[in-house]
N, C-alpha and C. Protein backbone atom coordinates (compact mmCIF):
# COMPACT_ATOMS: atom_id res chain seq x y z
N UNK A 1 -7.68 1.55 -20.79
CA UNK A 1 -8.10 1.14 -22.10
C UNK A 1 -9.45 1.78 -22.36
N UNK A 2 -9.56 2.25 -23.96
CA UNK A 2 -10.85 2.72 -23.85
C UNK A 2 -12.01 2.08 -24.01
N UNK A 3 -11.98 1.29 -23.85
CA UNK A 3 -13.87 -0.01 -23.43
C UNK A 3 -13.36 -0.30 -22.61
N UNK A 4 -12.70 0.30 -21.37
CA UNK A 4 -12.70 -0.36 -19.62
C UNK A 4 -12.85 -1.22 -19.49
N UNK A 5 -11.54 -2.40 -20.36
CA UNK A 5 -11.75 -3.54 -19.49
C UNK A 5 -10.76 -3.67 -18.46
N UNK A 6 -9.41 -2.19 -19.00
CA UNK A 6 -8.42 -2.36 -17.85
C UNK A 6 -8.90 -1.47 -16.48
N UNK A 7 -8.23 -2.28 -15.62
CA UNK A 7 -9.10 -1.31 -14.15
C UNK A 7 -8.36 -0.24 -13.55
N UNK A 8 -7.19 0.26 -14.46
CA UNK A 8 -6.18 1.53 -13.61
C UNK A 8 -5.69 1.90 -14.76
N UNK A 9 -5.18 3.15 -14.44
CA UNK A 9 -4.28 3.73 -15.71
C UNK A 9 -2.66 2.91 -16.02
N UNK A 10 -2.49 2.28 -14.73
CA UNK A 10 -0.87 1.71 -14.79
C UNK A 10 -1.58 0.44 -15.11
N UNK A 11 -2.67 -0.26 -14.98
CA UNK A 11 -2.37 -1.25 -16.12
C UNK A 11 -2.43 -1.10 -17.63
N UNK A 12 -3.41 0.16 -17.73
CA UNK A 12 -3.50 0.48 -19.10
C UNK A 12 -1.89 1.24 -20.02
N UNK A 13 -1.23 1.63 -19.25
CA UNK A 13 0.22 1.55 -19.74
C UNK A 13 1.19 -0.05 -19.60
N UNK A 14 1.12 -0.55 -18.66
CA UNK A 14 1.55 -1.69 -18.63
C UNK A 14 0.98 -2.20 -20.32
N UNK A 15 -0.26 -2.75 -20.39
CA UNK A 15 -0.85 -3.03 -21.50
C UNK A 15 -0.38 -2.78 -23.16
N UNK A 16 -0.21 -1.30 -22.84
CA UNK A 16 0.34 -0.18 -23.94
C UNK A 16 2.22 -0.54 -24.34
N UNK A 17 2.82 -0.75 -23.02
CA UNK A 17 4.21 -0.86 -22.93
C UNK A 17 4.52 -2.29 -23.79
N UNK A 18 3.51 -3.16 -23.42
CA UNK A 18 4.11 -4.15 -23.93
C UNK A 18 3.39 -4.78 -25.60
N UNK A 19 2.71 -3.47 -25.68
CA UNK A 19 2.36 -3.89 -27.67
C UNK A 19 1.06 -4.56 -27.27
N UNK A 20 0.37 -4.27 -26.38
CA UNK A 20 -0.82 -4.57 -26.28
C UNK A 20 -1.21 -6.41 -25.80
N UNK A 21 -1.97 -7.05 -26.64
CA UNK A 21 -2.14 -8.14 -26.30
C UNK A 21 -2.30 -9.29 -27.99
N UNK A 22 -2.06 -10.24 -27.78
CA UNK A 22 -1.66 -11.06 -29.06
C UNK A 22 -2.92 -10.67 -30.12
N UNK A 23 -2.87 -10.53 -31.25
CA UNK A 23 -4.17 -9.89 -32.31
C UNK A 23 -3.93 -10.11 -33.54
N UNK A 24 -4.30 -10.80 -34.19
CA UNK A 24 -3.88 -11.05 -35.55
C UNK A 24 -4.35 -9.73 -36.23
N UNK A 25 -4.54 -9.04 -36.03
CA UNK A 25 -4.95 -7.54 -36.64
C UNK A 25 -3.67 -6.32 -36.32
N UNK A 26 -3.15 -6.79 -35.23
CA UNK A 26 -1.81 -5.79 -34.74
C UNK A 26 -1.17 -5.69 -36.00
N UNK A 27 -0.38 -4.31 -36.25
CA UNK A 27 0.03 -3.72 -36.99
C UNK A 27 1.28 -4.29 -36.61
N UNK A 28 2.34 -4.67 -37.95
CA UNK A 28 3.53 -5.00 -37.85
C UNK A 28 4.49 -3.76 -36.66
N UNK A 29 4.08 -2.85 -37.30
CA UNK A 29 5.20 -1.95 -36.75
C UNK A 29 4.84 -1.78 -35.67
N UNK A 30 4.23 -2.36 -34.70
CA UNK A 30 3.73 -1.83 -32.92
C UNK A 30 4.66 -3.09 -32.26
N UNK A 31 5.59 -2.17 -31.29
CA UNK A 31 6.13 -2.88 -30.89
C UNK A 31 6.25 -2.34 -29.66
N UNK A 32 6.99 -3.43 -28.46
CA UNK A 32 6.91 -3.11 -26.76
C UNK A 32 7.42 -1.97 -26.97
N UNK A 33 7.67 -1.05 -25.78
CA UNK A 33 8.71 -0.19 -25.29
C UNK A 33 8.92 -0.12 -23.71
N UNK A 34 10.08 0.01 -23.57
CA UNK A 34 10.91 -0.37 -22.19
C UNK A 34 10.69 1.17 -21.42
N UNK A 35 9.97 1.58 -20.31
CA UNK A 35 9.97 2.65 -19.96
C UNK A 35 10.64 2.24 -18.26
N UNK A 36 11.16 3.31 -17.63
CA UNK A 36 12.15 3.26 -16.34
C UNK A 36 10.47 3.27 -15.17
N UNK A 37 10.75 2.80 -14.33
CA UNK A 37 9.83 3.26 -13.47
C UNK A 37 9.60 4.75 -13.05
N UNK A 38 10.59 5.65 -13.12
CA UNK A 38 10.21 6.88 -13.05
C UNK A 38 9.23 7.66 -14.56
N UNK A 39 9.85 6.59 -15.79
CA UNK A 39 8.86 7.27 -17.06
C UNK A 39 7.54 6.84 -16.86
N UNK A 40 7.30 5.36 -16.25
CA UNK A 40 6.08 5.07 -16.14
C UNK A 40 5.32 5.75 -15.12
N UNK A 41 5.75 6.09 -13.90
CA UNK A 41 4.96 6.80 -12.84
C UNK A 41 4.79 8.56 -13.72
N UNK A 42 5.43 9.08 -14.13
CA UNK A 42 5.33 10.40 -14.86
C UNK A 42 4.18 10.08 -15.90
N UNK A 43 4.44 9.42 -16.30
CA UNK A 43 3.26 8.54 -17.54
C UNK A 43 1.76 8.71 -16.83
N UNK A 44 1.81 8.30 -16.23
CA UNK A 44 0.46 7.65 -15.08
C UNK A 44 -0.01 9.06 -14.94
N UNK A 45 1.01 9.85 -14.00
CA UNK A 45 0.46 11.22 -13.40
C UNK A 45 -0.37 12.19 -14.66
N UNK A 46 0.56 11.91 -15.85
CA UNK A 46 -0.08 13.24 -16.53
C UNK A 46 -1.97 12.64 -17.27
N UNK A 47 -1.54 11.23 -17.49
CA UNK A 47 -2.55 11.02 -17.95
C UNK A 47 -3.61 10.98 -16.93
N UNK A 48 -3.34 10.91 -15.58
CA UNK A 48 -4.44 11.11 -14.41
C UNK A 48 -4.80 12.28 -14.38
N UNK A 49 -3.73 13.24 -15.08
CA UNK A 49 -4.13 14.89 -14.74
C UNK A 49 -4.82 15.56 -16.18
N UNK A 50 -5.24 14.63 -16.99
CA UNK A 50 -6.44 14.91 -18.07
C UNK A 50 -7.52 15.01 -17.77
């Protein structure tokens, strides 16, 4: 997350996967998405490799 309050990149997708966290400001249209454990570990890697 970008103000680091998450402490890894796989929670910060975890976070991301599931539409973030309850916000009366969230945008209707943001919604979870279901990724396989292989999309999420691919996920992780590239954004570690920024």
């Amino acid at each position: 997350m970008h103000d680091g309050s998450l402490p890894t990149l796989d929670s910060v997708v975890d976070f991301h996967a599931r539409a973030g966290g309850a916000n009366e400001h969230l945008d209707r249209h943001v919604r979870p998405i279901e990724l396989t454990a292989d999309e999420r570990a691919a996920l992780v890697a590239f954004l570690a490799s920024l």
